[in-house]
N, C-alpha and C. Protein backbone atom coordinates (compact mmCIF):
# COMPACT_ATOMS: atom_id res chain seq x y z
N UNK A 1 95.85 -28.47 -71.03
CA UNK A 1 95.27 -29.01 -72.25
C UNK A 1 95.72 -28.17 -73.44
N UNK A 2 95.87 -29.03 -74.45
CA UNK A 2 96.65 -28.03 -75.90
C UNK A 2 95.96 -29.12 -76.47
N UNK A 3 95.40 -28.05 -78.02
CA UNK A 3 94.88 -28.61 -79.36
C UNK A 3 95.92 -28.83 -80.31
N UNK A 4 95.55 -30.17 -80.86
CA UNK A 4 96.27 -30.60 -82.29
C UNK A 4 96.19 -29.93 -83.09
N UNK A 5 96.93 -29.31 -83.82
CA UNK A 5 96.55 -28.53 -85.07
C UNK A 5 96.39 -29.40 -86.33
N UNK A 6 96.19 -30.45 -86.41
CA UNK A 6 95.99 -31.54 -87.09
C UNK A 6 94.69 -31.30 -86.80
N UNK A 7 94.17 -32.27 -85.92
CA UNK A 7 92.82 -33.42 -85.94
C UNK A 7 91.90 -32.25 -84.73
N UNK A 8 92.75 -31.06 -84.60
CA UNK A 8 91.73 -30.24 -83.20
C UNK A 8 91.43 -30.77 -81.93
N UNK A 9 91.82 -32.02 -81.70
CA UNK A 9 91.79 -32.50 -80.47
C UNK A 9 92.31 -32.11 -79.23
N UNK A 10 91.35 -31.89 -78.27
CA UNK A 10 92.01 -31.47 -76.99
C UNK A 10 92.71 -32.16 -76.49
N UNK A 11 94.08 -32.35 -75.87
CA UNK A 11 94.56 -33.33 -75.39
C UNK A 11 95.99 -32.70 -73.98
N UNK A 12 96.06 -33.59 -73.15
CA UNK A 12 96.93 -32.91 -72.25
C UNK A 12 98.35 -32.80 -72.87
N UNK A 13 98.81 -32.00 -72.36
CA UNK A 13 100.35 -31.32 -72.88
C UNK A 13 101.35 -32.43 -73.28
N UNK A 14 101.13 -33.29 -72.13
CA UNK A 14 102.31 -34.21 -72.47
C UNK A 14 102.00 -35.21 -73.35
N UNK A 15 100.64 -35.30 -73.75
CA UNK A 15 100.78 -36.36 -74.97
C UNK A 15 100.88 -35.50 -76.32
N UNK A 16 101.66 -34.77 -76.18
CA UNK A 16 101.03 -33.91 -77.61
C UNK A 16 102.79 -33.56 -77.96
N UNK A 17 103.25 -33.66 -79.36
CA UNK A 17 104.44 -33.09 -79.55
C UNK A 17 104.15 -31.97 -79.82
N UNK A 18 105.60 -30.62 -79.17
CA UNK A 18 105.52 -29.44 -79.41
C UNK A 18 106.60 -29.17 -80.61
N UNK A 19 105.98 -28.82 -81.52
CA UNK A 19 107.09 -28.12 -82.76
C UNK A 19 107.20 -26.60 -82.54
N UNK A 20 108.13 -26.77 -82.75
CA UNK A 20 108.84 -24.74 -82.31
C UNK A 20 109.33 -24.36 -83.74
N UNK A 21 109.57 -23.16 -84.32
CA UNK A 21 110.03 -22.45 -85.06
C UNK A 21 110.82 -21.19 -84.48
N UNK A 22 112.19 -21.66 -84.09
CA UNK A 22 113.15 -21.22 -83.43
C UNK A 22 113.17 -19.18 -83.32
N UNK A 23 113.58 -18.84 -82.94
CA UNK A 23 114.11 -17.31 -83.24
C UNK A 23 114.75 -16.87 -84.45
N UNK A 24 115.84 -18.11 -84.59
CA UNK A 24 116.82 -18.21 -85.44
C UNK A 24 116.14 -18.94 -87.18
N UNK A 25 114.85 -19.41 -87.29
CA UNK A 25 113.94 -19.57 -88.17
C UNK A 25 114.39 -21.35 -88.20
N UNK A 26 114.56 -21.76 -87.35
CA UNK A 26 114.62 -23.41 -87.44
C UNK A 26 113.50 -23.76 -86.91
N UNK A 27 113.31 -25.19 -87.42
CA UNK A 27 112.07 -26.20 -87.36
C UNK A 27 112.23 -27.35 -86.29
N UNK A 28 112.18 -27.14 -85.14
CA UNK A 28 111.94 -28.34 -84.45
C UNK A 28 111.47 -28.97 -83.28
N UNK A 29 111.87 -30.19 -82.73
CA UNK A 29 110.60 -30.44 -81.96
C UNK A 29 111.23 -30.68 -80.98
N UNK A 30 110.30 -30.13 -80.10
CA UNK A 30 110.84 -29.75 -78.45
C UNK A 30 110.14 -30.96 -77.54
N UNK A 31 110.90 -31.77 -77.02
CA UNK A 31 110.51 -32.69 -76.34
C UNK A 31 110.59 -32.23 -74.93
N UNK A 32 111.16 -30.77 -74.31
CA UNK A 32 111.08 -30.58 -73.27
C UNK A 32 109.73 -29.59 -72.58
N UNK A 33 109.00 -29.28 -74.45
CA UNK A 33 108.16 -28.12 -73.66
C UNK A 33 108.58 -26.69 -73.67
N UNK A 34 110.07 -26.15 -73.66
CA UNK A 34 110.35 -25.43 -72.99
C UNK A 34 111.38 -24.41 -73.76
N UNK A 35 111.44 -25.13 -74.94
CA UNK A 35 112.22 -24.01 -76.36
C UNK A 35 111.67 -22.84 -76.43
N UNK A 36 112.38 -22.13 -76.63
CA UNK A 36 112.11 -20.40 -77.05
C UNK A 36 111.62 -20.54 -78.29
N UNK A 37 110.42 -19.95 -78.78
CA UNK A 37 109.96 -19.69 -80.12
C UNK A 37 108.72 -19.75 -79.88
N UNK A 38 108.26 -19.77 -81.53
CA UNK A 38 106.47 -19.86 -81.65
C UNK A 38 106.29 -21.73 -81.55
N UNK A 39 105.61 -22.03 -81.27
CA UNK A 39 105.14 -23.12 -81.30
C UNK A 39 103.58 -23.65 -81.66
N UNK A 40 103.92 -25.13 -81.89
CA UNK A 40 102.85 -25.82 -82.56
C UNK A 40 102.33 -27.13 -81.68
N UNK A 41 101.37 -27.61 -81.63
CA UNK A 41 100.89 -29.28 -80.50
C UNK A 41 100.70 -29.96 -81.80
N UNK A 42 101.30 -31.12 -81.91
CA UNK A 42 100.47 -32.26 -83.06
C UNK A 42 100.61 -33.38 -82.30
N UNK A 43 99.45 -34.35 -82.57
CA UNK A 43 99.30 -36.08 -81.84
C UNK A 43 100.86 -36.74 -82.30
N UNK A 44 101.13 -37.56 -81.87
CA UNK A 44 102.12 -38.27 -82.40
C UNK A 44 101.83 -39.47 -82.95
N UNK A 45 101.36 -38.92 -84.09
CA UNK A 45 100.72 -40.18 -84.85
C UNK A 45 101.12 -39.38 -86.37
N UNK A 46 100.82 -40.38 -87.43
CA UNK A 46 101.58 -40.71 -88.98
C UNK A 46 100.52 -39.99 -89.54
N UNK A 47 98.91 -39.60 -89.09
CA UNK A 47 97.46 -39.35 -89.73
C UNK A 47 97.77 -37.44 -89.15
N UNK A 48 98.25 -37.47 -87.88
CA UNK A 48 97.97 -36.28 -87.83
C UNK A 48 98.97 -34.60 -88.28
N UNK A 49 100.52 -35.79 -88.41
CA UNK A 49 101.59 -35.05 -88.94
C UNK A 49 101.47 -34.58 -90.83
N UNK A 50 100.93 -36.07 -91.25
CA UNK A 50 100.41 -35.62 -92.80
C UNK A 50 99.24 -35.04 -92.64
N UNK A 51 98.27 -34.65 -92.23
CA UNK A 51 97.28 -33.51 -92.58
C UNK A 51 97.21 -32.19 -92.25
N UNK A 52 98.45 -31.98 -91.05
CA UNK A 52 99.37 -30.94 -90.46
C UNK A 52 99.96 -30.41 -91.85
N UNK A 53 100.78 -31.54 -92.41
CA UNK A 53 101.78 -30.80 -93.86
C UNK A 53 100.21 -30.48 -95.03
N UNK A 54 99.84 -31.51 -95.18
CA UNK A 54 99.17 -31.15 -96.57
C UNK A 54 97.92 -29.96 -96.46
N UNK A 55 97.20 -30.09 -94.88
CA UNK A 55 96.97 -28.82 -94.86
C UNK A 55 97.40 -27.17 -94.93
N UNK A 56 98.46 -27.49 -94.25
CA UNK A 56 99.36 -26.24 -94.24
C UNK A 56 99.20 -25.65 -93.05
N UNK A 57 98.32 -26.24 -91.52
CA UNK A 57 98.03 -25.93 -91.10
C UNK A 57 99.59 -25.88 -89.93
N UNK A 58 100.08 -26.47 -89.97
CA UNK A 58 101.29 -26.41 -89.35
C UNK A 58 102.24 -25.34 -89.75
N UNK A 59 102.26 -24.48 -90.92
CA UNK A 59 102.63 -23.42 -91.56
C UNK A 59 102.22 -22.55 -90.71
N UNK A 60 100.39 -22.30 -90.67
CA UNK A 60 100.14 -21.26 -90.42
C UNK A 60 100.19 -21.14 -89.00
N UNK A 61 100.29 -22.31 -88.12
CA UNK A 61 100.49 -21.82 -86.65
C UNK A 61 101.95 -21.18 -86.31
N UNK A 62 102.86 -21.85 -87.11
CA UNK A 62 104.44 -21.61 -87.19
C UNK A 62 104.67 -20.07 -87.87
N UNK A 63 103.65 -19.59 -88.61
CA UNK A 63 103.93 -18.38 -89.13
C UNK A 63 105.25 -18.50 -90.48
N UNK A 64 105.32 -19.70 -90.70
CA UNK A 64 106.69 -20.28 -91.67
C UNK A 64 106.51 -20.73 -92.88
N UNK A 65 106.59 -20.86 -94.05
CA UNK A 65 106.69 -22.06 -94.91
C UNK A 65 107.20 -23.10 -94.21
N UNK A 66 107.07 -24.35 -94.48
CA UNK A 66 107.31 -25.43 -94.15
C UNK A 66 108.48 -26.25 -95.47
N UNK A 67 109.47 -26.00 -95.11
CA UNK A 67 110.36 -26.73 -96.35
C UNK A 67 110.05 -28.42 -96.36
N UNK A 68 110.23 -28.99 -97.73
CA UNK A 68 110.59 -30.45 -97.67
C UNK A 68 111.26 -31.19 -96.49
N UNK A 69 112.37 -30.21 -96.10
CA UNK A 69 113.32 -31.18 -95.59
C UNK A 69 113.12 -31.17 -94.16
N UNK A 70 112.26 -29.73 -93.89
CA UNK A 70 111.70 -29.59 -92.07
C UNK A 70 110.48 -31.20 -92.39
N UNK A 71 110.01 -31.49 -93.25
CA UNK A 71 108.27 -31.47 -93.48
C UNK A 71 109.34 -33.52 -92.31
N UNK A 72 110.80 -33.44 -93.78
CA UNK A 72 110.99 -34.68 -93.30
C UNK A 72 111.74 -35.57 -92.20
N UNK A 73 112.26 -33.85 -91.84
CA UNK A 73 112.74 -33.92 -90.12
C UNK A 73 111.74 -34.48 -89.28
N UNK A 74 110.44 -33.81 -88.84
CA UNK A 74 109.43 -33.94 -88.72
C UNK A 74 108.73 -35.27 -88.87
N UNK A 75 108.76 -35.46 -89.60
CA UNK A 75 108.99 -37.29 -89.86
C UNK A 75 109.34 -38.56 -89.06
N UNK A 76 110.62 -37.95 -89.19
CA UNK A 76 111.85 -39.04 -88.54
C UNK A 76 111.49 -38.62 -87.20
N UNK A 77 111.53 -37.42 -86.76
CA UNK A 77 111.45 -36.98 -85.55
C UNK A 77 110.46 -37.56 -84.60
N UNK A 78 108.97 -37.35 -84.87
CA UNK A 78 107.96 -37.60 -84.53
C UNK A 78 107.52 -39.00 -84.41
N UNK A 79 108.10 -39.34 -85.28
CA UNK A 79 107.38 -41.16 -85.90
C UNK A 79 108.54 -42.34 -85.43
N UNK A 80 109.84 -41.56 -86.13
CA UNK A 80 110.95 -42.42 -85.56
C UNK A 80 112.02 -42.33 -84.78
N UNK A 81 112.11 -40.93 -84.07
CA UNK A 81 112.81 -40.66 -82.89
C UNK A 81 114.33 -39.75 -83.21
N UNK A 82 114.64 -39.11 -83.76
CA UNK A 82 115.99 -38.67 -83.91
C UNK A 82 115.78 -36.98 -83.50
N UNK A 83 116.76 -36.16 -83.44
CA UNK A 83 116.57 -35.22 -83.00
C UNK A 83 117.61 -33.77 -83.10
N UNK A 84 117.88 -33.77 -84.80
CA UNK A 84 118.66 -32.85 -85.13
C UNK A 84 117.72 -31.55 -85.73
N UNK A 85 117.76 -30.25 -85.98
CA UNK A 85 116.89 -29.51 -85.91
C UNK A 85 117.47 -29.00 -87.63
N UNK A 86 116.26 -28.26 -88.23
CA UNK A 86 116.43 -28.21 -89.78
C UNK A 86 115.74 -26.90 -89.33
């Protein structure tokens, strides 16, 4: 079980996307679980990725600023499937 850092919800591992903040200071999302870095759980939903950004709470688990262009990787990534890392 892993919490949303969004909405706090307990939820099992595999329904939950993992965002990593690489070694190398990249932003992205690990669909295997199994990336090297700090990591983050958010629902995969449109409610819990925007209150992730506008809270900042996805910052502070990442230990990162969150740039625009991760915020809109993140986006595409989560919501509409692509998978290049920012």
């Amino acid at each position: 079980m892993r919490m949303c850092v969004a909405c706090r919800e307990m939820k099992p591992k595999k329904e939950l996307v993992r965002v990593v903040r690489t070694p190398e200071g990249e932003i992205v999302a690990d669909a295997t679980g199994r990336k090297n870095g700090r990591g983050a759980y958010l629902c995969p939903a449109e409610g819990c990725l925007n209150k992730a950004i506008k809270t900042r709470a996805l910052e502070r688990a990442l230990e990162q600023p969150l740039s625009e262009a991760a915020a809109d990787y993140l986006r595409q990534v989560i919501l509409g499937g692509g998978n290049e890392a920012v």
